[in-house]
N, C-alpha and C. Protein backbone atom coordinates (compact mmCIF):
# COMPACT_ATOMS: atom_id res chain seq x y z
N UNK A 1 5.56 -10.98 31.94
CA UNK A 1 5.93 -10.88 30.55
C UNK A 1 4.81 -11.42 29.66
N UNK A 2 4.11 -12.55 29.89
CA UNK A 2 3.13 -12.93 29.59
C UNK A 2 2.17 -12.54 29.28
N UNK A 3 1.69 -11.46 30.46
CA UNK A 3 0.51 -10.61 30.39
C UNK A 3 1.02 -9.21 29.67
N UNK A 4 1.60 -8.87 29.30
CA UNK A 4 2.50 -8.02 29.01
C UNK A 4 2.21 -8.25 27.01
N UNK A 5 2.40 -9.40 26.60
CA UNK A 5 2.12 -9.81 25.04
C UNK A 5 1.16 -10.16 24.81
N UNK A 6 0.00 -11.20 25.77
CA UNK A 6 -1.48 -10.53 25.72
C UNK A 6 -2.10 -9.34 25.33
N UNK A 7 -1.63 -8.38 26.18
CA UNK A 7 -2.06 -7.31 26.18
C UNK A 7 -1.80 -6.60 24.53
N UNK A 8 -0.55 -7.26 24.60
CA UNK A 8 -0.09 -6.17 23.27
C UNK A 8 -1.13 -7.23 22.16
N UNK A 9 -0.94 -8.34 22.13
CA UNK A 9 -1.70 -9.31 21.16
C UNK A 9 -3.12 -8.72 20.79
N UNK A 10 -3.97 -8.46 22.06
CA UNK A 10 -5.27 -7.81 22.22
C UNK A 10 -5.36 -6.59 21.55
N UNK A 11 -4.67 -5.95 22.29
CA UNK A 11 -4.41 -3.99 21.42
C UNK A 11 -4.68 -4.21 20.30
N UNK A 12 -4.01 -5.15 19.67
CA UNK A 12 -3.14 -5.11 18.07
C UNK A 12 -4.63 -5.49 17.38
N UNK A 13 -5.01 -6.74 18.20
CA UNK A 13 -6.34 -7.09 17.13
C UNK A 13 -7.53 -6.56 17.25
N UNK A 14 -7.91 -5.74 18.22
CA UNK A 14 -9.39 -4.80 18.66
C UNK A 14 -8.63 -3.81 17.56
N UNK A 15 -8.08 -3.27 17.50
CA UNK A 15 -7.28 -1.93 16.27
C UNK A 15 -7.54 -2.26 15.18
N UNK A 16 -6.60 -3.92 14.75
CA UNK A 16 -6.90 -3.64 13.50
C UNK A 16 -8.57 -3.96 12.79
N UNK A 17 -9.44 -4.55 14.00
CA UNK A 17 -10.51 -4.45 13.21
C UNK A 17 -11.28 -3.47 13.55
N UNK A 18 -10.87 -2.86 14.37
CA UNK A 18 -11.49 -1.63 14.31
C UNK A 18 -11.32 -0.64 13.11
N UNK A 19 -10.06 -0.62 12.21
CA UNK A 19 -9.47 -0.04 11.08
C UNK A 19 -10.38 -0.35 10.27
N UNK A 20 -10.05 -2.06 10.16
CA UNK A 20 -10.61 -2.44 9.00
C UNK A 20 -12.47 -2.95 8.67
N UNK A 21 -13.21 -2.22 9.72
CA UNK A 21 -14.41 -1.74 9.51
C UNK A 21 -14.68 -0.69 9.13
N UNK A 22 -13.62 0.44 9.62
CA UNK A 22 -14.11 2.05 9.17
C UNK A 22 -13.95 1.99 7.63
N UNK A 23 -14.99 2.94 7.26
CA UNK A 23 -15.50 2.74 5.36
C UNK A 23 -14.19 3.96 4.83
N UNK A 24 -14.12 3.60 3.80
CA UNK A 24 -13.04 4.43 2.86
C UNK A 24 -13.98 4.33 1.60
N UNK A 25 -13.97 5.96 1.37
CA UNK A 25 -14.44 6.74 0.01
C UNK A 25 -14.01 6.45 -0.90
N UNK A 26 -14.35 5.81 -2.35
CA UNK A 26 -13.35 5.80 -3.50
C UNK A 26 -13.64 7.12 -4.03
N UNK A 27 -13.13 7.49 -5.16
CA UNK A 27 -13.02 8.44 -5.98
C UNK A 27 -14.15 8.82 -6.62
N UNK A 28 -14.87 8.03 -7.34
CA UNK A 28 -16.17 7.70 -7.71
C UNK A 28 -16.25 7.02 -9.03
N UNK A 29 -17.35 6.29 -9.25
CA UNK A 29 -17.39 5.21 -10.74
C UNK A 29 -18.73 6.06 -11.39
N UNK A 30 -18.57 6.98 -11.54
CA UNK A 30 -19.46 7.39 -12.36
C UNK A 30 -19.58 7.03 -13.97
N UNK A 31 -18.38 7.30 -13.99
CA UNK A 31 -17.46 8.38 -14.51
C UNK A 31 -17.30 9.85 -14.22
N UNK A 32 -16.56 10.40 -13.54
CA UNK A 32 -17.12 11.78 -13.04
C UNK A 32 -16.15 12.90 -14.33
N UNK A 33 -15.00 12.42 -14.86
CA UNK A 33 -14.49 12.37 -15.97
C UNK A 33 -13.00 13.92 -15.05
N UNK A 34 -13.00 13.52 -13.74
CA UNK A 34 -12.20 14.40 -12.79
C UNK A 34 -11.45 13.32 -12.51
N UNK A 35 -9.49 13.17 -12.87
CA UNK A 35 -8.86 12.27 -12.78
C UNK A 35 -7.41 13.16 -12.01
N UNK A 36 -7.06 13.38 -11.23
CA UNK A 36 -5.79 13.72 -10.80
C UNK A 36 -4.78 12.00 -10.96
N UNK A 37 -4.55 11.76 -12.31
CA UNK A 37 -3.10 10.42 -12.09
C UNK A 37 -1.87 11.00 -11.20
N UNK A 38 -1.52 12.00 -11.72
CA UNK A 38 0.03 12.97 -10.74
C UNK A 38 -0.25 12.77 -9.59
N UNK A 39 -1.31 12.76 -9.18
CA UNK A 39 -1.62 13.37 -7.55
C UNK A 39 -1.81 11.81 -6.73
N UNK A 40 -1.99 10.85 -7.83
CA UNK A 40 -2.70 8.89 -7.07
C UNK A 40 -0.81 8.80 -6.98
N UNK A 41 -0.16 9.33 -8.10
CA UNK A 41 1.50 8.27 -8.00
C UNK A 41 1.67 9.23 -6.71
N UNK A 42 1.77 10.35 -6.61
CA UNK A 42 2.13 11.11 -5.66
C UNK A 42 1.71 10.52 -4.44
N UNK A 43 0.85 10.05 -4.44
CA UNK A 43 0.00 10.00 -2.68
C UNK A 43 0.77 8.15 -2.53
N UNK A 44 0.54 7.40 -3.62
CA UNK A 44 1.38 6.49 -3.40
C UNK A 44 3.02 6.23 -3.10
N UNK A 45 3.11 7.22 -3.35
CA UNK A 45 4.92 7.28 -3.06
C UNK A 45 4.95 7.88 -1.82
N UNK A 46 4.06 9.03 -1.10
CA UNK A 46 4.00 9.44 0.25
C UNK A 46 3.48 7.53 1.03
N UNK A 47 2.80 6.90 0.47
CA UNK A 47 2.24 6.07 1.49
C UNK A 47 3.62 4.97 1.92
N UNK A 48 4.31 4.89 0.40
CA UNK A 48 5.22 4.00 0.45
C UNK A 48 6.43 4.43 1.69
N UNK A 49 6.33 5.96 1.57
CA UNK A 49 7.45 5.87 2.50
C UNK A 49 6.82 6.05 3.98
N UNK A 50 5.77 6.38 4.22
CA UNK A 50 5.24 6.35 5.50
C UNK A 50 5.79 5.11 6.32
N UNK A 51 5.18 3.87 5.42
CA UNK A 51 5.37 2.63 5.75
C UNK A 51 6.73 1.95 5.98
N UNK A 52 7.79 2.77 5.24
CA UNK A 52 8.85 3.02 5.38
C UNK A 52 9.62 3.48 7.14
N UNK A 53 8.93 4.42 7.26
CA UNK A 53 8.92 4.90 8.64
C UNK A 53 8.54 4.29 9.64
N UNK A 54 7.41 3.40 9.43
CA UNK A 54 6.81 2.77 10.20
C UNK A 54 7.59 1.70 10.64
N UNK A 55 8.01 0.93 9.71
CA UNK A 55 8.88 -0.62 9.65
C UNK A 55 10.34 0.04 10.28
N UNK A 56 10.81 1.19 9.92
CA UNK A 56 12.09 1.29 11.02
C UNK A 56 11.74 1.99 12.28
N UNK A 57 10.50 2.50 12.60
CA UNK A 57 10.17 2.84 14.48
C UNK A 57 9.98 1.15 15.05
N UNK A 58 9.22 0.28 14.37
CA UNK A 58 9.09 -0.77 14.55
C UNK A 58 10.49 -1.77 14.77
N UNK A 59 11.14 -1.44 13.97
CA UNK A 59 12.48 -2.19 13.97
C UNK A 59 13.36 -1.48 15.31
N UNK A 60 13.27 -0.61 15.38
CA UNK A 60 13.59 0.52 16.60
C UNK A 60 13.28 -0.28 18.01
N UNK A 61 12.17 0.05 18.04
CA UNK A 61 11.34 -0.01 19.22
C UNK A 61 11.48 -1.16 19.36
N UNK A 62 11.71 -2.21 18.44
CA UNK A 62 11.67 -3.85 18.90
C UNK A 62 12.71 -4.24 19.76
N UNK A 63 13.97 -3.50 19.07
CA UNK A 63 15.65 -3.43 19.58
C UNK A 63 15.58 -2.96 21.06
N UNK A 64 14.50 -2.40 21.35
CA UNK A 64 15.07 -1.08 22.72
C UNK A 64 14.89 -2.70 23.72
N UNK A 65 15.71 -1.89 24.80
CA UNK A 65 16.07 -2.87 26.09
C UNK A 65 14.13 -2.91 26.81
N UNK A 66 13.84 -2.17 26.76
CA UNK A 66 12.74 -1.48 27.37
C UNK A 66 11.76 -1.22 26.39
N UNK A 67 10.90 -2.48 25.71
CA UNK A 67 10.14 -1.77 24.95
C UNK A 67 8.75 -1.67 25.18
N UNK A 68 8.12 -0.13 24.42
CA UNK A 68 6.88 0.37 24.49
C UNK A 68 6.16 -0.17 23.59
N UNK A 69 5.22 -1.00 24.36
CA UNK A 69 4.77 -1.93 23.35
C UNK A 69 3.09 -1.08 22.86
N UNK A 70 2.91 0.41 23.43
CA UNK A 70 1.58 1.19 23.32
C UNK A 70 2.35 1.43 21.70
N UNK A 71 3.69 2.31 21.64
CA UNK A 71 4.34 2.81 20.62
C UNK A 71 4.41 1.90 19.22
N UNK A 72 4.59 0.63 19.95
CA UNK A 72 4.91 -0.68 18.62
C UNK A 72 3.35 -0.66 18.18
N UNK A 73 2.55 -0.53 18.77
CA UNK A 73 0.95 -1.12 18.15
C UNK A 73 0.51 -0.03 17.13
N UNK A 74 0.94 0.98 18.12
CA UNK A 74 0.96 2.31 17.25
C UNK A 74 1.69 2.56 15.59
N UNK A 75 3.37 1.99 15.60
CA UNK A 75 3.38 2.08 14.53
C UNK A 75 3.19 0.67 13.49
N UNK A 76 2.58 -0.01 14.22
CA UNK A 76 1.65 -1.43 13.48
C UNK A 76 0.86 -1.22 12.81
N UNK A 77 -0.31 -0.39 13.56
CA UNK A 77 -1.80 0.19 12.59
C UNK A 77 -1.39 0.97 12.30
N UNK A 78 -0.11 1.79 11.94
CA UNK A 78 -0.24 3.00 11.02
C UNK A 78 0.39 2.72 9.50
N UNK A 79 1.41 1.72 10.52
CA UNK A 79 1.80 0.91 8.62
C UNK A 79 0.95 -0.09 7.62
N UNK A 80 0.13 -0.52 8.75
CA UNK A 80 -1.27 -1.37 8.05
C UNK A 80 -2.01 -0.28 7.45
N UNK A 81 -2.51 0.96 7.50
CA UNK A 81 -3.59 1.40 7.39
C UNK A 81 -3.00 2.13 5.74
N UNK A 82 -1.39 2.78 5.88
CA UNK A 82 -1.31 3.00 5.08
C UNK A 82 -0.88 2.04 3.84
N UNK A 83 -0.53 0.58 4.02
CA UNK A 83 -0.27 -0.13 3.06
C UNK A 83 -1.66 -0.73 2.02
N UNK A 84 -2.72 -0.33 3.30
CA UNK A 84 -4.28 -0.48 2.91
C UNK A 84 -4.74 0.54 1.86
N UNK A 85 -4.05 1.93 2.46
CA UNK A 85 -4.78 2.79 1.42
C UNK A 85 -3.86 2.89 0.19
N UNK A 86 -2.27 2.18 0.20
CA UNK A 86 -1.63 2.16 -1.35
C UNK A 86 -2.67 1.09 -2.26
N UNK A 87 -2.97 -0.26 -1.35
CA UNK A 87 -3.44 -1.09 -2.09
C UNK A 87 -4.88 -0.55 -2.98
N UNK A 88 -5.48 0.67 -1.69
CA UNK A 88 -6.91 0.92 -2.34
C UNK A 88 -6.71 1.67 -3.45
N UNK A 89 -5.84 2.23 -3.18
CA UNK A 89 -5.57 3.83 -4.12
C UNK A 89 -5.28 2.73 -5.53
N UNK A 90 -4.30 1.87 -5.57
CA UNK A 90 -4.20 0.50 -7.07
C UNK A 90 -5.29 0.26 -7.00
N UNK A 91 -5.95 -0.21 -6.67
CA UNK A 91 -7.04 -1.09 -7.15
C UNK A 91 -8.31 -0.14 -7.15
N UNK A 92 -9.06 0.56 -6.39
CA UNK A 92 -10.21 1.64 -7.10
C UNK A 92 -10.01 1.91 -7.90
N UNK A 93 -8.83 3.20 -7.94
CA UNK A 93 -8.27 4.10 -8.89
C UNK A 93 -7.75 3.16 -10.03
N UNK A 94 -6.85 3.01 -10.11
CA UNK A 94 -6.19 2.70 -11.35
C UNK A 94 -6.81 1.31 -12.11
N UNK A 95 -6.82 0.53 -10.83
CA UNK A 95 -7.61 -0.59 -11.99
C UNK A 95 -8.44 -0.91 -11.84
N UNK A 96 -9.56 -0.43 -11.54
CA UNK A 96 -11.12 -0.11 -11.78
C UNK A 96 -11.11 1.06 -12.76
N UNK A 97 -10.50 1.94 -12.80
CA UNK A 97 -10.77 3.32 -13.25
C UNK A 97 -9.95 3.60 -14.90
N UNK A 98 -8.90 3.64 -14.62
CA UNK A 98 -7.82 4.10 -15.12
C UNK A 98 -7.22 3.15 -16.11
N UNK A 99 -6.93 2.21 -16.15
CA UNK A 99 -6.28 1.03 -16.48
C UNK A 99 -7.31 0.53 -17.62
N UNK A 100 -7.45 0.94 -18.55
CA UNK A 100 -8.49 0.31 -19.86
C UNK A 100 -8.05 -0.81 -20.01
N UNK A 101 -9.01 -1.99 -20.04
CA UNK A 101 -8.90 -3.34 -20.84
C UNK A 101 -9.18 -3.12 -22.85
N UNK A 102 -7.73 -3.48 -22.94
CA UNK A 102 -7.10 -3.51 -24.65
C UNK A 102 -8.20 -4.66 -24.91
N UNK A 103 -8.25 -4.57 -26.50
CA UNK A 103 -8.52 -5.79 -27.60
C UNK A 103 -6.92 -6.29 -27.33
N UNK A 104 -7.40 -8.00 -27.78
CA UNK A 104 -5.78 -8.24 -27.76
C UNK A 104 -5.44 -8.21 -29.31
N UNK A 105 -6.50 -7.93 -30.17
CA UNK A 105 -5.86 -7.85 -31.76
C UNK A 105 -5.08 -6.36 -32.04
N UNK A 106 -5.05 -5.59 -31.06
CA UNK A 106 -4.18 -4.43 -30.88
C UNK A 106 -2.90 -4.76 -29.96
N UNK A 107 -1.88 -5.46 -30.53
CA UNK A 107 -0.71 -6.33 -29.76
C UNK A 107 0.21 -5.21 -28.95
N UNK A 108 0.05 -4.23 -29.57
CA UNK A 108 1.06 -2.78 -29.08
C UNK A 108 0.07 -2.38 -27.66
N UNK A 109 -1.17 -1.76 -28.15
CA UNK A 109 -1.74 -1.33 -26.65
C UNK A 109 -2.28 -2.27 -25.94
N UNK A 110 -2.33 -3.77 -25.95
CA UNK A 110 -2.58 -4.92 -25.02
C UNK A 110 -1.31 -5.27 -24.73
N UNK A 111 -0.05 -5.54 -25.19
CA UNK A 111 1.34 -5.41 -24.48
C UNK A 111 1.50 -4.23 -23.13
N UNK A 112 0.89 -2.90 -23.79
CA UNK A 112 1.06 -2.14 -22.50
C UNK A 112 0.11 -2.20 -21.62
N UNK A 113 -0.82 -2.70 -21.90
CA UNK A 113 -2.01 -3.17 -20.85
C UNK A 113 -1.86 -4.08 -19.90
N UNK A 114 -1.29 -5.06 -20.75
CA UNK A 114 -0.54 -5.87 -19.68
C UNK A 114 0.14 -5.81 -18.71
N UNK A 115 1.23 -5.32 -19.23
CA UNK A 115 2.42 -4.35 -18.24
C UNK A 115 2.04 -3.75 -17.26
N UNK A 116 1.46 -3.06 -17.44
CA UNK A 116 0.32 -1.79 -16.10
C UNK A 116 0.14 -3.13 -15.61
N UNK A 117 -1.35 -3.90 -15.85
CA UNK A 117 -1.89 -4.81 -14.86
C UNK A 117 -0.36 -5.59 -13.49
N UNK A 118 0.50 -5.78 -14.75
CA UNK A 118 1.44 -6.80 -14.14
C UNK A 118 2.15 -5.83 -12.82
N UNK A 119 2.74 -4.85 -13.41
CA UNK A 119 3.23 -3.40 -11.88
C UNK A 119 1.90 -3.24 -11.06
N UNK A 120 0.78 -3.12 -11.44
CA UNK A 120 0.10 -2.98 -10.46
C UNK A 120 -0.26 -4.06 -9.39
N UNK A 121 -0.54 -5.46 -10.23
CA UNK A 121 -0.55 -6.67 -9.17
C UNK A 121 0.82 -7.02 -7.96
N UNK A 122 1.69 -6.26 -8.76
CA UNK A 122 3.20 -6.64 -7.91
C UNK A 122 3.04 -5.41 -6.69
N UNK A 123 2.20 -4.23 -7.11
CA UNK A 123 2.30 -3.21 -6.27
C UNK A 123 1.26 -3.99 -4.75
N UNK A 124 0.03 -3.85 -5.44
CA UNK A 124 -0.34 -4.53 -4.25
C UNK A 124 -0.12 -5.78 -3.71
N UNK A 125 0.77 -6.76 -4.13
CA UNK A 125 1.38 -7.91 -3.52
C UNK A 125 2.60 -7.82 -2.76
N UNK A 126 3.32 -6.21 -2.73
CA UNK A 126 4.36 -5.92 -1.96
C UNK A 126 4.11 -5.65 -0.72
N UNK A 127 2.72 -4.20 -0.67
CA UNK A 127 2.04 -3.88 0.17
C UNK A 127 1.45 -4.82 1.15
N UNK A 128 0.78 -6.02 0.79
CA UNK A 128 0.62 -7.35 1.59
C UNK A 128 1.65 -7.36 2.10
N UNK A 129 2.83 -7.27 1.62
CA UNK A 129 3.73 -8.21 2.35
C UNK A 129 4.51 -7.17 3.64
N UNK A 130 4.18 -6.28 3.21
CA UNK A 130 4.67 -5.05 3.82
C UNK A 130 3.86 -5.20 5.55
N UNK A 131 2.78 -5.44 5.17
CA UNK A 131 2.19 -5.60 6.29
C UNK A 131 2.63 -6.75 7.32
N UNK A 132 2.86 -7.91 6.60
CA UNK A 132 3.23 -9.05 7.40
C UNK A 132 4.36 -9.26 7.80
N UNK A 133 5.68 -8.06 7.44
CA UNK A 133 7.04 -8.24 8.26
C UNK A 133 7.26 -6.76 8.12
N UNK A 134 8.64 -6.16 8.71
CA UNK A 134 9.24 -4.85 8.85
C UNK A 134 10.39 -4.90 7.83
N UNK A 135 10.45 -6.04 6.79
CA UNK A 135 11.90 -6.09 5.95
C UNK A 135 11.55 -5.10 4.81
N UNK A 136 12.69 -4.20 4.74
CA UNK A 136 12.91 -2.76 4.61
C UNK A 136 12.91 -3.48 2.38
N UNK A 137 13.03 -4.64 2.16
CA UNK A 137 13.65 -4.97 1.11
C UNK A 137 12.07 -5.07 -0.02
N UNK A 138 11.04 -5.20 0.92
CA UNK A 138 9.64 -4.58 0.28
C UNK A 138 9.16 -3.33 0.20
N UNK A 139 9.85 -2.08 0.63
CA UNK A 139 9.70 -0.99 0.20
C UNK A 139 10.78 -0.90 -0.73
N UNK A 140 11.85 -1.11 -1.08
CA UNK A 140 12.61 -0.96 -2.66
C UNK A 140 11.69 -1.38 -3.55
N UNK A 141 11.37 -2.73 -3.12
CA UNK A 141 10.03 -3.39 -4.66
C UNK A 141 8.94 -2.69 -4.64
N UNK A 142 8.29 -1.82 -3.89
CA UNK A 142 7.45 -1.04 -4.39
C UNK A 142 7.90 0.23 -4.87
N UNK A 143 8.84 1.02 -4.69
CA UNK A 143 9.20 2.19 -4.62
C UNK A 143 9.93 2.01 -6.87
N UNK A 144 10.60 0.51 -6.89
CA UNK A 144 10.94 0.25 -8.07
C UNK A 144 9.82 0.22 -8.73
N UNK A 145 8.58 -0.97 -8.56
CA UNK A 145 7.54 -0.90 -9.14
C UNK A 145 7.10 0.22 -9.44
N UNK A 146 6.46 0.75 -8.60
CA UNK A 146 5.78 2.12 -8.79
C UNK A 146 6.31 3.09 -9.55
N UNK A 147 7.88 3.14 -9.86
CA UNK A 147 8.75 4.20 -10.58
C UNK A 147 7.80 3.05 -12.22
N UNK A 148 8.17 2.31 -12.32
CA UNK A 148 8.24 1.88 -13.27
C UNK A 148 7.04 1.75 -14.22
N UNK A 149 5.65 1.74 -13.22
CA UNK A 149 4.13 1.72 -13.47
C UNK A 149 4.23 3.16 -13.91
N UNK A 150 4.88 4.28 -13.08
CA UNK A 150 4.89 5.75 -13.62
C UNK A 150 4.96 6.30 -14.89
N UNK A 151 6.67 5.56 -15.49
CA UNK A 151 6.85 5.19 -16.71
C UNK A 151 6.23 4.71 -17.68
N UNK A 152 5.45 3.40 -17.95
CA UNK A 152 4.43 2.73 -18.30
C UNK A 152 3.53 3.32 -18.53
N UNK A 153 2.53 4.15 -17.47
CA UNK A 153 1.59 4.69 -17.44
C UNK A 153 1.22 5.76 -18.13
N UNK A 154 2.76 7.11 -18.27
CA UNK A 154 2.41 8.20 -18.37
C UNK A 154 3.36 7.93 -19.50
N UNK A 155 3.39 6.78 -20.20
CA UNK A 155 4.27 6.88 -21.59
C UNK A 155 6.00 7.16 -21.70
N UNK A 156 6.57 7.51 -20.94
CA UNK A 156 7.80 7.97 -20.53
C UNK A 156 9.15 7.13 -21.10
């Protein structure tokens, strides 16, 4: 049994740094003045529920009498990788990019500036957390957030 959670211990950490060396493309900081926003909430709401998926094969597979611990590692780095690319997709995109820093003597568009910053810091502070347990109760807080940054964002 021993050698058995070694093994899985090992898997888990040659993976994830193996992940977390491979390079990821941003969008670009040109300005290239080419912005798909529809298509960043979109890909974030696919990531959210991936991870979704992931945390109940995980919750699954933990339960079984007999478990495949190749399958658990498996859906480990897949929920890491995608909680990595919600966090990248917030932070390149939107707040490097997207997310203008207001004057604060403009109290109306630095109120909503704020707001954005504040959904977006909560977005990627869910995603952390997403990574570090399978509780299903951090994909509602992102799935709420993110509805709500949508709103915010696109004026709604």
């Amino acid at each position: 049994m021993k050698t058995k959670k070694l093994l899985l211990t090992t898997t888990l950490t040659v993976s994830l740094l193996f992940f977390s060396i491979a390079s990821v493309k941003a969008h670009c900081e040109i300005p290239c003045g080419i912005y798909g926003d529809s298509l960043r909430i979109s890909l974030l709401y696919e990531h959210i529920e991936t991870i979704e998926k992931s945390m109940n094969k995980l919750n699954e597979l933990s339960a079984a009498e007999d478990e495949d611990y190749h399958m658990i590692v498996r859906w480990v780095i897949n929920k890491e990788e995608h909680a990595k690319e919600l966090q990248y997709i917030v932070s390149q995109y939107f707040l490097h990019q997207r997310i203008v820093i207001k004057d604060i003597a403009d109290t109306e568009a630095y109120n909503k500036y704020i707001e954005q910053l504040t959904l977006m810091h909560k977005l990627l502070v869910y995603a952390m957390k997403s990574k570090q347990t399978t509780d299903l109760m951090y994909i509602e807080k992102m799935r709420d957030t993110l509805h709500s940054f949508e709103h915010a964002y696109f004026d709604e």
